[in-house]
C-alpha atoms as a PDB file:
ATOM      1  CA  UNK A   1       0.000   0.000   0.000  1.00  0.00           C
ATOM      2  CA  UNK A   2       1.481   3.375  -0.987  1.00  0.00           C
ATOM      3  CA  UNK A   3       1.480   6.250   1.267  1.00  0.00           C
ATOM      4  CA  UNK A   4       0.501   9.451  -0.278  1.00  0.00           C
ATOM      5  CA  UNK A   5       0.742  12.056   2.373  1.00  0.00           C
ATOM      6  CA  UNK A   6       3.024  14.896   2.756  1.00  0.00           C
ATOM      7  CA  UNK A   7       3.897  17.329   5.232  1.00  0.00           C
ATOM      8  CA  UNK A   8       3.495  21.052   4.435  1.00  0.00           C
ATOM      9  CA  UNK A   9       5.327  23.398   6.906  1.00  0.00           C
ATOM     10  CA  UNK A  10       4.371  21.648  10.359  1.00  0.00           C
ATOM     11  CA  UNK A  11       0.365  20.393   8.811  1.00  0.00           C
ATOM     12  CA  UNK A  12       0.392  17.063   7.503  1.00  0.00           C
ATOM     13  CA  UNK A  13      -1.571  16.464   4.266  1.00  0.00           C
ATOM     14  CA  UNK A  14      -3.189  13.295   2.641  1.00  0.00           C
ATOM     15  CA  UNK A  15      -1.800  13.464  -0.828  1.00  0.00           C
ATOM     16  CA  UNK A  16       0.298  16.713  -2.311  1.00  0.00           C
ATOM     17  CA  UNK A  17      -2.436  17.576  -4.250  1.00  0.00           C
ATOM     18  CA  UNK A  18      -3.188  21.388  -4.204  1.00  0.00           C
ATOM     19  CA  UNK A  19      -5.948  23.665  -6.644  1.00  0.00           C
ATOM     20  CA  UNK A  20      -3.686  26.614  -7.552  1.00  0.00           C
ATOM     21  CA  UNK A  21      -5.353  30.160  -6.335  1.00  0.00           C
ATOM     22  CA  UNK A  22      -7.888  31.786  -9.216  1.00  0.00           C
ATOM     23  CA  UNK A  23      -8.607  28.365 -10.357  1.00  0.00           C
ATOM     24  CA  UNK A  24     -10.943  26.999  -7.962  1.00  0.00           C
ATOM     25  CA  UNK A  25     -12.729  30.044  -6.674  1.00  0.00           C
ATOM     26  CA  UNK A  26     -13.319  29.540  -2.836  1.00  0.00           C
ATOM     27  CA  UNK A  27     -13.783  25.864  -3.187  1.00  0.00           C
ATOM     28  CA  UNK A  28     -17.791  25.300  -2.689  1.00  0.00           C
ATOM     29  CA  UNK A  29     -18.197  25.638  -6.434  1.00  0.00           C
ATOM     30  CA  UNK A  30     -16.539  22.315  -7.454  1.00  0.00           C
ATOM     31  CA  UNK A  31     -17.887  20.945  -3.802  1.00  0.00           C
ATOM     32  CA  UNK A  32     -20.855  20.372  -6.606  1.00  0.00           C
ATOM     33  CA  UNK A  33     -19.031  18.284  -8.736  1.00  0.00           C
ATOM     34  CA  UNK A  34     -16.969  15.755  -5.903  1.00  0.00           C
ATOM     35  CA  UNK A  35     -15.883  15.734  -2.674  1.00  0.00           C
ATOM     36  CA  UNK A  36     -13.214  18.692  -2.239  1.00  0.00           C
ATOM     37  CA  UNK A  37     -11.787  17.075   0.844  1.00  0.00           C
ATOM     38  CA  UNK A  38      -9.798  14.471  -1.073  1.00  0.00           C
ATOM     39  CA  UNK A  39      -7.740  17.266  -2.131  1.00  0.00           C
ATOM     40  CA  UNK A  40      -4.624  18.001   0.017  1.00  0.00           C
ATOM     41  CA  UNK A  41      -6.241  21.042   0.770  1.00  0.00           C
ATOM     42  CA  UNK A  42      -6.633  24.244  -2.072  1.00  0.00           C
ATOM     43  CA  UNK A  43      -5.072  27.568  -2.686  1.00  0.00           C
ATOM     44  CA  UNK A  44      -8.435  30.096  -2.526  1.00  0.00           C
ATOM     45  CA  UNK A  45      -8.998  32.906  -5.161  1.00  0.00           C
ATOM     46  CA  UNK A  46      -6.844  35.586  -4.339  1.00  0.00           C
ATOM     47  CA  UNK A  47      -7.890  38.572  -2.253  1.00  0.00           C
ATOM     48  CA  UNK A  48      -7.070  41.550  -1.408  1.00  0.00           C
ATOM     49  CA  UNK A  49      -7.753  44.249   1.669  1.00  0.00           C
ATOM     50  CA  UNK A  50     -10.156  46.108  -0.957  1.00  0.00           C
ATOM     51  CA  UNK A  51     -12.748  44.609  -3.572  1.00  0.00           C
ATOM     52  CA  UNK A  52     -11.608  44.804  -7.033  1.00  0.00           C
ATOM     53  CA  UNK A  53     -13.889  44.528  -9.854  1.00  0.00           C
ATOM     54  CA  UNK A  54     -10.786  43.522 -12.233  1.00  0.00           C
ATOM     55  CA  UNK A  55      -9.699  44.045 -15.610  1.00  0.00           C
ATOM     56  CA  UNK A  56     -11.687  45.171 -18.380  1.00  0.00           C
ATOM     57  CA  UNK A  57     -12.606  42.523 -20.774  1.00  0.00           C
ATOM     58  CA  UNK A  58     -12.217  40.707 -23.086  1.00  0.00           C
ATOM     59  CA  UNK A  59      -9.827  38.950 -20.327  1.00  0.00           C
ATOM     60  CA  UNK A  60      -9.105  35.708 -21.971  1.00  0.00           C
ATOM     61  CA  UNK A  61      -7.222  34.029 -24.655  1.00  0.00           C
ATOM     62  CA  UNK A  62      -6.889  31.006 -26.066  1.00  0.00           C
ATOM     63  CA  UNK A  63      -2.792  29.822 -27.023  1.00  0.00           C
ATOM     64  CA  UNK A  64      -1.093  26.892 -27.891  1.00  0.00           C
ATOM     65  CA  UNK A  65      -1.079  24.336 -24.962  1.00  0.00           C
ATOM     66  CA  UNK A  66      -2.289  26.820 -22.734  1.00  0.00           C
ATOM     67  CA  UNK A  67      -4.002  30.195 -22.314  1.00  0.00           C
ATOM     68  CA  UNK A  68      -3.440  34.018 -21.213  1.00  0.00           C
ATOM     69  CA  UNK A  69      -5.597  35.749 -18.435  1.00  0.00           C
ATOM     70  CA  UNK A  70      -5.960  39.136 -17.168  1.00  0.00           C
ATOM     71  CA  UNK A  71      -8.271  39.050 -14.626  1.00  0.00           C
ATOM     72  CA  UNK A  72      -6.687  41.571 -12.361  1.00  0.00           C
ATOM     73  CA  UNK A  73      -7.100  40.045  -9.038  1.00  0.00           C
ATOM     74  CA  UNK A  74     -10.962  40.465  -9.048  1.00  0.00           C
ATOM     75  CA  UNK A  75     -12.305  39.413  -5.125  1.00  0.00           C
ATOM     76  CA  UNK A  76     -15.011  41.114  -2.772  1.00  0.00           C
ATOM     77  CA  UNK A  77     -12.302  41.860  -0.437  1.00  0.00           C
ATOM     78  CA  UNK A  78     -10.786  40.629   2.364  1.00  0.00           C
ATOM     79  CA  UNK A  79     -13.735  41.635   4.974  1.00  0.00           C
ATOM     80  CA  UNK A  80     -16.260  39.976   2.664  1.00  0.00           C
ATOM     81  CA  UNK A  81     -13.966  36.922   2.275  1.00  0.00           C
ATOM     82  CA  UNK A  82     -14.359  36.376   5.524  1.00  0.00           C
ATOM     83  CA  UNK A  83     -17.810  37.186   6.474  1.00  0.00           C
ATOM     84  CA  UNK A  84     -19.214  35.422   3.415  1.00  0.00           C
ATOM     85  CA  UNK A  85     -16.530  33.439   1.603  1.00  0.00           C
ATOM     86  CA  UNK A  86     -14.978  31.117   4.251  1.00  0.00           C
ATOM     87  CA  UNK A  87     -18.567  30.445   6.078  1.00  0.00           C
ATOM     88  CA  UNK A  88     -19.615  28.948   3.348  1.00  0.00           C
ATOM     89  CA  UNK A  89     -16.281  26.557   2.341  1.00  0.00           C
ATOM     90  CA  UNK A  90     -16.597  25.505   6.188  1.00  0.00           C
ATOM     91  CA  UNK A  91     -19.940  23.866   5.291  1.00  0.00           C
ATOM     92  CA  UNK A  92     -18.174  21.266   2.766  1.00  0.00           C
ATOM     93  CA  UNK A  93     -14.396  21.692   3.450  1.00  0.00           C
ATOM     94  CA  UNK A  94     -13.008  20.281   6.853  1.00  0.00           C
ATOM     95  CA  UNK A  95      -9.399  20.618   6.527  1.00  0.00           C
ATOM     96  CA  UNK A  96      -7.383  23.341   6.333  1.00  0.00           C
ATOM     97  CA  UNK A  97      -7.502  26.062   3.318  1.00  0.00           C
ATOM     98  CA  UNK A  98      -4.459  28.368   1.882  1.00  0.00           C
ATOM     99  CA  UNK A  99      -5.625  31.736   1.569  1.00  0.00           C
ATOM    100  CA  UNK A 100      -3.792  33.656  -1.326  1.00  0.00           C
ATOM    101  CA  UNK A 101      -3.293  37.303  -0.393  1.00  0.00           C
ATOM    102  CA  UNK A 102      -2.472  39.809  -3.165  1.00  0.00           C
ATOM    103  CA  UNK A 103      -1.648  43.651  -2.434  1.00  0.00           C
ATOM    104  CA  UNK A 104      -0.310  47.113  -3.717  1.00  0.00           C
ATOM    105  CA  UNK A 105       1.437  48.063  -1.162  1.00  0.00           C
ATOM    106  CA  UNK A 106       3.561  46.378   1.949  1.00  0.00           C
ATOM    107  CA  UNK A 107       1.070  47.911   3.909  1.00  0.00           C
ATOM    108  CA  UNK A 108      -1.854  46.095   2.142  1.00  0.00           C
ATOM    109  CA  UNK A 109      -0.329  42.669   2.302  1.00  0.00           C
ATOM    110  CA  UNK A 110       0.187  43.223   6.429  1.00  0.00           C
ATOM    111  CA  UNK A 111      -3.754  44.019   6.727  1.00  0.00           C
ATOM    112  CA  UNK A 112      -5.310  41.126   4.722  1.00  0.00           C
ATOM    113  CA  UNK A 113      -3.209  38.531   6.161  1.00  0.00           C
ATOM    114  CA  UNK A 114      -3.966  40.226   9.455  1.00  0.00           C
ATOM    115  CA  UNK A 115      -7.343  39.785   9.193  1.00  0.00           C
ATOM    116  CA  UNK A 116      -6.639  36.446   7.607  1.00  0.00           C
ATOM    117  CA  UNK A 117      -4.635  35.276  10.817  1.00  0.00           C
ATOM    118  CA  UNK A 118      -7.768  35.311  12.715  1.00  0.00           C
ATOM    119  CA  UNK A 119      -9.985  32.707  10.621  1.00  0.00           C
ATOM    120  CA  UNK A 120      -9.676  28.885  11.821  1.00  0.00           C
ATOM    121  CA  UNK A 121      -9.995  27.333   8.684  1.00  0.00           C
ATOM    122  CA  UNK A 122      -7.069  29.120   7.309  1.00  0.00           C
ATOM    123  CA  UNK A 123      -4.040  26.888   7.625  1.00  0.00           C
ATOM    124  CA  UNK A 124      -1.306  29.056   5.598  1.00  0.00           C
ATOM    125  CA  UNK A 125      -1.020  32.482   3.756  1.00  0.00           C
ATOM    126  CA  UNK A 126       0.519  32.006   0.258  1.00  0.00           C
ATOM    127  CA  UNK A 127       1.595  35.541  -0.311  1.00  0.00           C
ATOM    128  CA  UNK A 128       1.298  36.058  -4.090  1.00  0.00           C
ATOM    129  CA  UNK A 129       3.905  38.792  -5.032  1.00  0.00           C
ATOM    130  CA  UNK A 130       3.922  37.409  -8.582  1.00  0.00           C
ATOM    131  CA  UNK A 131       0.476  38.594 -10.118  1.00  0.00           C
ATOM    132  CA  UNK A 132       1.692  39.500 -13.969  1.00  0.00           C
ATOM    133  CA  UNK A 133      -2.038  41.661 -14.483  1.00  0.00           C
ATOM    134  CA  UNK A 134      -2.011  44.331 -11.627  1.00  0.00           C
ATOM    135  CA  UNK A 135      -0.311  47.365 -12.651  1.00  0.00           C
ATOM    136  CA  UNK A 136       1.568  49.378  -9.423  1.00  0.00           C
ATOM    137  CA  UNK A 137       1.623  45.959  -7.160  1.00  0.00           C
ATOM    138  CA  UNK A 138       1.541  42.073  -7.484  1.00  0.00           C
ATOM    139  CA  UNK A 139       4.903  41.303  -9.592  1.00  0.00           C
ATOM    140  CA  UNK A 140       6.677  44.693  -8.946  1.00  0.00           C
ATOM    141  CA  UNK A 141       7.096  43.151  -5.414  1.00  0.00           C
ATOM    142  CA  UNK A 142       8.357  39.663  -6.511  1.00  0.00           C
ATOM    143  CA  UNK A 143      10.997  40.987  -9.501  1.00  0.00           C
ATOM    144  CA  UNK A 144      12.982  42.630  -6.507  1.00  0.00           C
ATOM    145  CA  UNK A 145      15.015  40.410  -3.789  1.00  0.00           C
ATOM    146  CA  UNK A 146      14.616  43.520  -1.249  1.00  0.00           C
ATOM    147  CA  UNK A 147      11.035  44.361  -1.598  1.00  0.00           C
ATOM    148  CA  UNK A 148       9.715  41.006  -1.503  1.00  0.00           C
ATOM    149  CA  UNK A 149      11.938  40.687   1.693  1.00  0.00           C
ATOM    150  CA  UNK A 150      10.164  43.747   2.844  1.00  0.00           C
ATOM    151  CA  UNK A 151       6.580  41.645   2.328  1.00  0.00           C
ATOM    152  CA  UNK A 152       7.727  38.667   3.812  1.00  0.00           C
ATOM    153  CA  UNK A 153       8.710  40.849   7.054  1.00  0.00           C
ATOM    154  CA  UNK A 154       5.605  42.761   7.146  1.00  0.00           C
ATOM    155  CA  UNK A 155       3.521  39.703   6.789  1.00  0.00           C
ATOM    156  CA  UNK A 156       5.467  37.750   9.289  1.00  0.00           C
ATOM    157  CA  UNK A 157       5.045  40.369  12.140  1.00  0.00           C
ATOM    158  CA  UNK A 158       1.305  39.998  11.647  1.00  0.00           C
ATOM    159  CA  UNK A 159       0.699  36.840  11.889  1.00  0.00           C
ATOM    160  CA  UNK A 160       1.637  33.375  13.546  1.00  0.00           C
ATOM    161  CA  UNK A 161       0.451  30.836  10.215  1.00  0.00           C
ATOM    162  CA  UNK A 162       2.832  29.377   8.145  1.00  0.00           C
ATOM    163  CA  UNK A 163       3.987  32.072   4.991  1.00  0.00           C
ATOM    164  CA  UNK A 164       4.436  30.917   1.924  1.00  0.00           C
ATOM    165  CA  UNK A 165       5.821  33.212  -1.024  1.00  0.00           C
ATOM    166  CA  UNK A 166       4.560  32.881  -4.526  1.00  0.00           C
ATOM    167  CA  UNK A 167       7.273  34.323  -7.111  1.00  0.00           C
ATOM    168  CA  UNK A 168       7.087  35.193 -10.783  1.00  0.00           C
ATOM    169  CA  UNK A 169       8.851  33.353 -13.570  1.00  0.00           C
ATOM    170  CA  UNK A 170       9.274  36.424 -14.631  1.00  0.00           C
ATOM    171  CA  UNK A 171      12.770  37.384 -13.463  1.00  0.00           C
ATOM    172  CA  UNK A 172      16.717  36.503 -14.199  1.00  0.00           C
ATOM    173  CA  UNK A 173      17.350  35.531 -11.309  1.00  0.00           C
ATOM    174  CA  UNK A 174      14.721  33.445  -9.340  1.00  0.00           C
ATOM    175  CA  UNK A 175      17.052  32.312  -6.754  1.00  0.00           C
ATOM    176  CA  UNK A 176      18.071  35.182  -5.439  1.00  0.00           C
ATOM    177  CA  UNK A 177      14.749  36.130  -4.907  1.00  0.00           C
ATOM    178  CA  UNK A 178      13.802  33.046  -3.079  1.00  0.00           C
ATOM    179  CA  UNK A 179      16.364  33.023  -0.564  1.00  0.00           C
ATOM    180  CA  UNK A 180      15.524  36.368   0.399  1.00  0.00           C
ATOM    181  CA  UNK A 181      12.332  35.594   1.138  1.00  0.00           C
ATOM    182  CA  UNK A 182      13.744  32.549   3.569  1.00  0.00           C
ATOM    183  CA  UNK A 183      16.126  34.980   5.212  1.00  0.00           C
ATOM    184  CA  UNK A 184      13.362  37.464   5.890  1.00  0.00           C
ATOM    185  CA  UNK A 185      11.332  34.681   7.615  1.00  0.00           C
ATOM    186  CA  UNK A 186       8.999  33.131   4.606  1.00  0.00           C
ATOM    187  CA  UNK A 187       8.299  29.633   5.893  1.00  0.00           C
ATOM    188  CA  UNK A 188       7.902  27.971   2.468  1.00  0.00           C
ATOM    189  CA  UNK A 189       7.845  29.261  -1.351  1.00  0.00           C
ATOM    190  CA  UNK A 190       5.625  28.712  -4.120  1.00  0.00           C
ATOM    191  CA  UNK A 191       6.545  28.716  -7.759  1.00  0.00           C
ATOM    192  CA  UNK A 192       6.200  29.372 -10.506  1.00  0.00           C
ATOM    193  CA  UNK A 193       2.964  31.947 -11.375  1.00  0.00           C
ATOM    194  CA  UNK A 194       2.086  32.903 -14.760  1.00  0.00           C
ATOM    195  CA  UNK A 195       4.859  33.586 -17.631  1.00  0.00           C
ATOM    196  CA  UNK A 196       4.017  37.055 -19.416  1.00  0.00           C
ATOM    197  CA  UNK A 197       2.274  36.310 -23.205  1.00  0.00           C
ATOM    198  CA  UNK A 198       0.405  37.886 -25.556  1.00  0.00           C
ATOM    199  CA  UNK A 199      -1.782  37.166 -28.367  1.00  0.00           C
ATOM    200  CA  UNK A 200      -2.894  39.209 -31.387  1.00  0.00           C
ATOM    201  CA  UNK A 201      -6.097  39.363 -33.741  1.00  0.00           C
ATOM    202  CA  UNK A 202      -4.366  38.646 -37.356  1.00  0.00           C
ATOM    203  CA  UNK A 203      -8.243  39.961 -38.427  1.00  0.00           C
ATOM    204  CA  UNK A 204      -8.047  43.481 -36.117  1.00  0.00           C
ATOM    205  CA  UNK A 205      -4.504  43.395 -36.139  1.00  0.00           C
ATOM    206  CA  UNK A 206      -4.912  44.237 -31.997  1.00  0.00           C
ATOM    207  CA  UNK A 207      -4.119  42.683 -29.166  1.00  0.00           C
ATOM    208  CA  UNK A 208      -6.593  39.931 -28.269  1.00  0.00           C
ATOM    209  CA  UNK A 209      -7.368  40.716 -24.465  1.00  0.00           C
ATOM    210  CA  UNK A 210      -8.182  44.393 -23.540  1.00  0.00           C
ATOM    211  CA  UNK A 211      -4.905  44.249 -21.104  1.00  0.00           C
ATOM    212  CA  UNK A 212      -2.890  43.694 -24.059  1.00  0.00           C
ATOM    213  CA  UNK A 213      -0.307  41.143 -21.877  1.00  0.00           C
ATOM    214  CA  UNK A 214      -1.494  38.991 -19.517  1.00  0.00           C
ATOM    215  CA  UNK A 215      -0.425  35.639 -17.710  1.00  0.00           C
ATOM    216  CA  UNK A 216       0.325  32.898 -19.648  1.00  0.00           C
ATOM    217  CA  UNK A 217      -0.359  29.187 -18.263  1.00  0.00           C
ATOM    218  CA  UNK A 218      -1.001  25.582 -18.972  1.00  0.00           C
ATOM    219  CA  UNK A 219       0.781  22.560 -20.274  1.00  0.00           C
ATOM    220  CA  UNK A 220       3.339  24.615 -22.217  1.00  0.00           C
ATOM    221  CA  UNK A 221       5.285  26.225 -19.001  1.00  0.00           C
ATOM    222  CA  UNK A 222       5.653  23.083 -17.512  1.00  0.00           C
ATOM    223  CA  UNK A 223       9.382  22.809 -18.637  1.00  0.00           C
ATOM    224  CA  UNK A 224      10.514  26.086 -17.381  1.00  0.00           C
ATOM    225  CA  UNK A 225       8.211  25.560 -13.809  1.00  0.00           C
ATOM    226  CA  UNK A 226      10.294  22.243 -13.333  1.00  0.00           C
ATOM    227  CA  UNK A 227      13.668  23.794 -13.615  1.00  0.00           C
ATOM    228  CA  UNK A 228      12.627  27.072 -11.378  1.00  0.00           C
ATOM    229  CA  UNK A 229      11.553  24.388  -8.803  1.00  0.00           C
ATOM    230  CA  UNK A 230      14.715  22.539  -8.968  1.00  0.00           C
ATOM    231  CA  UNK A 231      16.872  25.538  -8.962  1.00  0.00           C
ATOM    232  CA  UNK A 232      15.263  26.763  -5.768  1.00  0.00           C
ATOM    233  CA  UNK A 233      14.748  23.933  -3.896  1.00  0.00           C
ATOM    234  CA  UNK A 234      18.426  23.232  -4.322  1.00  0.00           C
ATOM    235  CA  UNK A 235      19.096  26.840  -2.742  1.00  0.00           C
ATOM    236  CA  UNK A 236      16.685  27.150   0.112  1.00  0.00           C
ATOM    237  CA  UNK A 237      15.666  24.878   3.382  1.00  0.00           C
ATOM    238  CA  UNK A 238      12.018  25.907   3.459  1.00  0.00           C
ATOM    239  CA  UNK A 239       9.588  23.337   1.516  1.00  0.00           C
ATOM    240  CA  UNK A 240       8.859  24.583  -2.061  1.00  0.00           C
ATOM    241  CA  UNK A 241       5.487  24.000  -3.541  1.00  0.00           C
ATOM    242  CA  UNK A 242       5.441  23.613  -7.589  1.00  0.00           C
ATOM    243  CA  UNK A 243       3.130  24.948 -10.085  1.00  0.00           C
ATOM    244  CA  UNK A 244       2.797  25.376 -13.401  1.00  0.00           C
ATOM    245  CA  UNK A 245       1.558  23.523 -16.147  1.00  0.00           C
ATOM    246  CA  UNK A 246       0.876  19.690 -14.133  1.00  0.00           C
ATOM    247  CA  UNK A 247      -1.794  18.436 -15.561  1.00  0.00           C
ATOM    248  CA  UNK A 248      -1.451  14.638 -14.586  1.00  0.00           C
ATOM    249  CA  UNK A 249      -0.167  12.466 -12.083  1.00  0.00           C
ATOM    250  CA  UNK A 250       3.128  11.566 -13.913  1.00  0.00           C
ATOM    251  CA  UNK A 251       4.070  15.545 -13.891  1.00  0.00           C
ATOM    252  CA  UNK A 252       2.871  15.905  -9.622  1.00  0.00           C
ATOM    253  CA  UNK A 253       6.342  12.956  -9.846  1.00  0.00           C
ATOM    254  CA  UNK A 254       8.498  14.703 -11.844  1.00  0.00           C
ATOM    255  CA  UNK A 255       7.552  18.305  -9.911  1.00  0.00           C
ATOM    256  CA  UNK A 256       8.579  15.992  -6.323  1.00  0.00           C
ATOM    257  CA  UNK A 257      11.415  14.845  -7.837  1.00  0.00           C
ATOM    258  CA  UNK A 258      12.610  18.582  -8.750  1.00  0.00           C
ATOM    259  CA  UNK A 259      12.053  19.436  -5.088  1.00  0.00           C
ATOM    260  CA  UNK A 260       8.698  19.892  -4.858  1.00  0.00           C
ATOM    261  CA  UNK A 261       6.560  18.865  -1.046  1.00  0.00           C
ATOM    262  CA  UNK A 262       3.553  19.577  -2.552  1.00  0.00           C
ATOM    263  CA  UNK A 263       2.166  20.560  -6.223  1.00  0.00           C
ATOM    264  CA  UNK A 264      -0.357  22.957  -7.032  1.00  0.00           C
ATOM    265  CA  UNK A 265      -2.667  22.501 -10.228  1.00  0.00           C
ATOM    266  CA  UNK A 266      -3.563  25.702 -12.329  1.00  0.00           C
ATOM    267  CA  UNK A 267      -5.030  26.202 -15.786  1.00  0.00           C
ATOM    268  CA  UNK A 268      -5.832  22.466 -15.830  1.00  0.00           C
ATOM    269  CA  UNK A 269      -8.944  22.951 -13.508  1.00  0.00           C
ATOM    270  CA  UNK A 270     -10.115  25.528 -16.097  1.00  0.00           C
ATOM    271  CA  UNK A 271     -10.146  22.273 -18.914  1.00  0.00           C
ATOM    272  CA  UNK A 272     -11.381  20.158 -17.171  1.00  0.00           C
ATOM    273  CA  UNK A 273     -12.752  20.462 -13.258  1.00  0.00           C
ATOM    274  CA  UNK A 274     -12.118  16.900 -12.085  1.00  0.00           C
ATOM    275  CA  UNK A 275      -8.851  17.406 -13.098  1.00  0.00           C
ATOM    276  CA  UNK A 276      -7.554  17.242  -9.423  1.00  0.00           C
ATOM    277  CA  UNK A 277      -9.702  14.463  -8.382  1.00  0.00           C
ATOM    278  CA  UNK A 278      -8.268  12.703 -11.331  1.00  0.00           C
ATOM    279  CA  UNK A 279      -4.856  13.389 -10.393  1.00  0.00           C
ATOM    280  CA  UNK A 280      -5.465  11.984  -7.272  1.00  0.00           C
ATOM    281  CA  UNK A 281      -7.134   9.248  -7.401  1.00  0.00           C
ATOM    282  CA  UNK A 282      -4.198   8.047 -10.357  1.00  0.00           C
ATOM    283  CA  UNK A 283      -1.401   9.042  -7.892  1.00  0.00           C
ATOM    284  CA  UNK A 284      -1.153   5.749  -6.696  1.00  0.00           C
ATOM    285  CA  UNK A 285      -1.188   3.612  -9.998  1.00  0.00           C
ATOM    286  CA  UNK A 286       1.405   5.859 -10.583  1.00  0.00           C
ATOM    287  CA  UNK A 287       3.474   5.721  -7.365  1.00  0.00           C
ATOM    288  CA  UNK A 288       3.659   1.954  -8.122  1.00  0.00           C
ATOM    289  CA  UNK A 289       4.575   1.509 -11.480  1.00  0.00           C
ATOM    290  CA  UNK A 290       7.875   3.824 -10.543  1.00  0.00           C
ATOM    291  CA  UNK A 291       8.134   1.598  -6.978  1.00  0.00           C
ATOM    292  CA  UNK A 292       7.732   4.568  -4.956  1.00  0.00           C
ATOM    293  CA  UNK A 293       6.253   3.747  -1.534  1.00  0.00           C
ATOM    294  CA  UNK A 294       6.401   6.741   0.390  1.00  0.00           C
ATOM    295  CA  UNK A 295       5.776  10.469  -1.724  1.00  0.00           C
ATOM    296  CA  UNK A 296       7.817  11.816   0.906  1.00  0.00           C
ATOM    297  CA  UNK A 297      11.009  10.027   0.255  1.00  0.00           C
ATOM    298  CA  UNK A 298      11.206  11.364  -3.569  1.00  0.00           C
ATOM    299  CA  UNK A 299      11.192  14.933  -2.594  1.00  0.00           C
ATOM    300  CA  UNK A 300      14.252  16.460  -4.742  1.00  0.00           C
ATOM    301  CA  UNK A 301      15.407  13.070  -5.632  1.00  0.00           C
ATOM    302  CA  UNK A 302      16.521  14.609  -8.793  1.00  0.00           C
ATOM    303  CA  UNK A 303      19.670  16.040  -6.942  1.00  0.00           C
ATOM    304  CA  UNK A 304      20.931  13.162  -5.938  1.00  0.00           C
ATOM    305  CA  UNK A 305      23.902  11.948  -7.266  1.00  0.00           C
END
């Protein structure tokens, strides 16, 4: 019998499985579809200490193995989150939930994960200082090593959950940036987020979503995600959670194996939204046909000899 579960900073979980934030809304909408506590646990839409209504549209668009979004961090807000959102997860989620936290200034990011702190069914705060879409916050904190130090700090004197940093792809040197974040106290990281893309109308000759660039995800990025994981996890203690283009249970392995704990799926739950239950309930098939036993014991076997 194979043994699926993983431990993610100090909580364990059944199987590494993790819904990446934006793609599985605040969990009771696929609670519909199966049961959402087979999942490890989920990474919630991201919020922020305002509501944001979000980019203009169109917002969406269709690419080669994968797509490009601009959504622009639309949420009710962090007060609304909590006094609506999470109420209703707790009626068909009992494990812990990651709440994503976005913001546009250090300031911001301190408040919602303040306010986060407080709420039982919150089990970590993946701080996403990575966001491609938001103009004047998200990624301009997560292309510095200094100011997403400064965010890890902020967030860390507010609050006693685990923190987990999500950085951006979108950098030259994602290591550095990492391992600032685990010097200023970030108890695990997550990577990668969207790549920047960009599609254009051959028929209006513009670009295709109203935001002109936008986030690009799915199958495609799953190359470049595996060697920002490996690079990382190579450089830092903290666990690293990977992301980015997994779509089965064979790439969950091979994101382990880079130096993953745990994996988070994206654009996949957009395809298709059994995709994680899928993944899941494969994982062991899996597991055995490569003799693994125990998950655990393959995290960043791929630096091994």
């Amino acid at each position: 019998m194979v043994n699926t579960k993983v431990e993610l900073c100090g909580i364990t979980l059944d199987n590494p499985i993790i819904p990446a934030s934006g793609t599985f809304g605040f969990g009771y909408e696929f609670a519909e579809l199966y049961d959402i506590n087979m999942l490890g646990t989920f990474s919630f839409k991201g919020n922020t200490q305002d509501a944001r209504f979000g980019k203009p549209t169109p917002r969406i668009a269709e690419c080669t193995s994968g797509m490009i979004n601009a959504v622009g961090l639309q949420n009710p807000g962090v007060e609304k989150v909590i006094s609506e959102e999470l109420p209703k997860l707790s009626k068909c989620f009992n494990k812990k939930v990651m709440a994503n936290v976005s913001g546009f200034s250090v300031e911001d990011y301190a408040y919602t994960c303040e306010k986060l702190d407080k709420c039982d069914i919150v089990g970590w705060l993946e701080v996403n200082v990575s966001c491609p879409n938001v103009h004047g916050g998200g990624m301009s904190f997560g292309t510095d090593p200094e100011a997403a130090a400064e965010v890890t700090r902020a967030v860390k004197s507010v609050t006693k959950k685990p923190v987990i940093l999500k950085l951006s792809p979108n950098v030259t040197d994602i290591v550095a940036i990492a391992k600032a974040c685990e010097k200023a106290g970030a108890d695990g990281i997550s990577l990668i987020n969207t790549m920047l893309g960009m599609r254009i109308n051959l028929r209006t000759k513009k670009p295709v979503i109203a935001n002109k660039m936008g986030g690009f995800s799915g199958k495609a990025i799953f190359p470049v995600a595996v060697r920002m994981v490996y690079q990382v996890a190579s450089a830092v203690e903290v666990p690293v959670i990977g992301m980015g283009g997994v779509s089965c249970a064979e790439d969950v392995i091979e994101m382990m194996l880079a130096g993953a704990t745990a994996v988070e799926v994206g654009a996949q739950n957009l395809v298709d939204p059994y995709a994680c239950k899928s993944i899941i309930e494969e994982l062991p098939a899996v597991m055995e046909k490569y003799r693994i036993e125990n998950l655990k014991d393959i995290i960043g076997a791929a630096h091994n000899g």
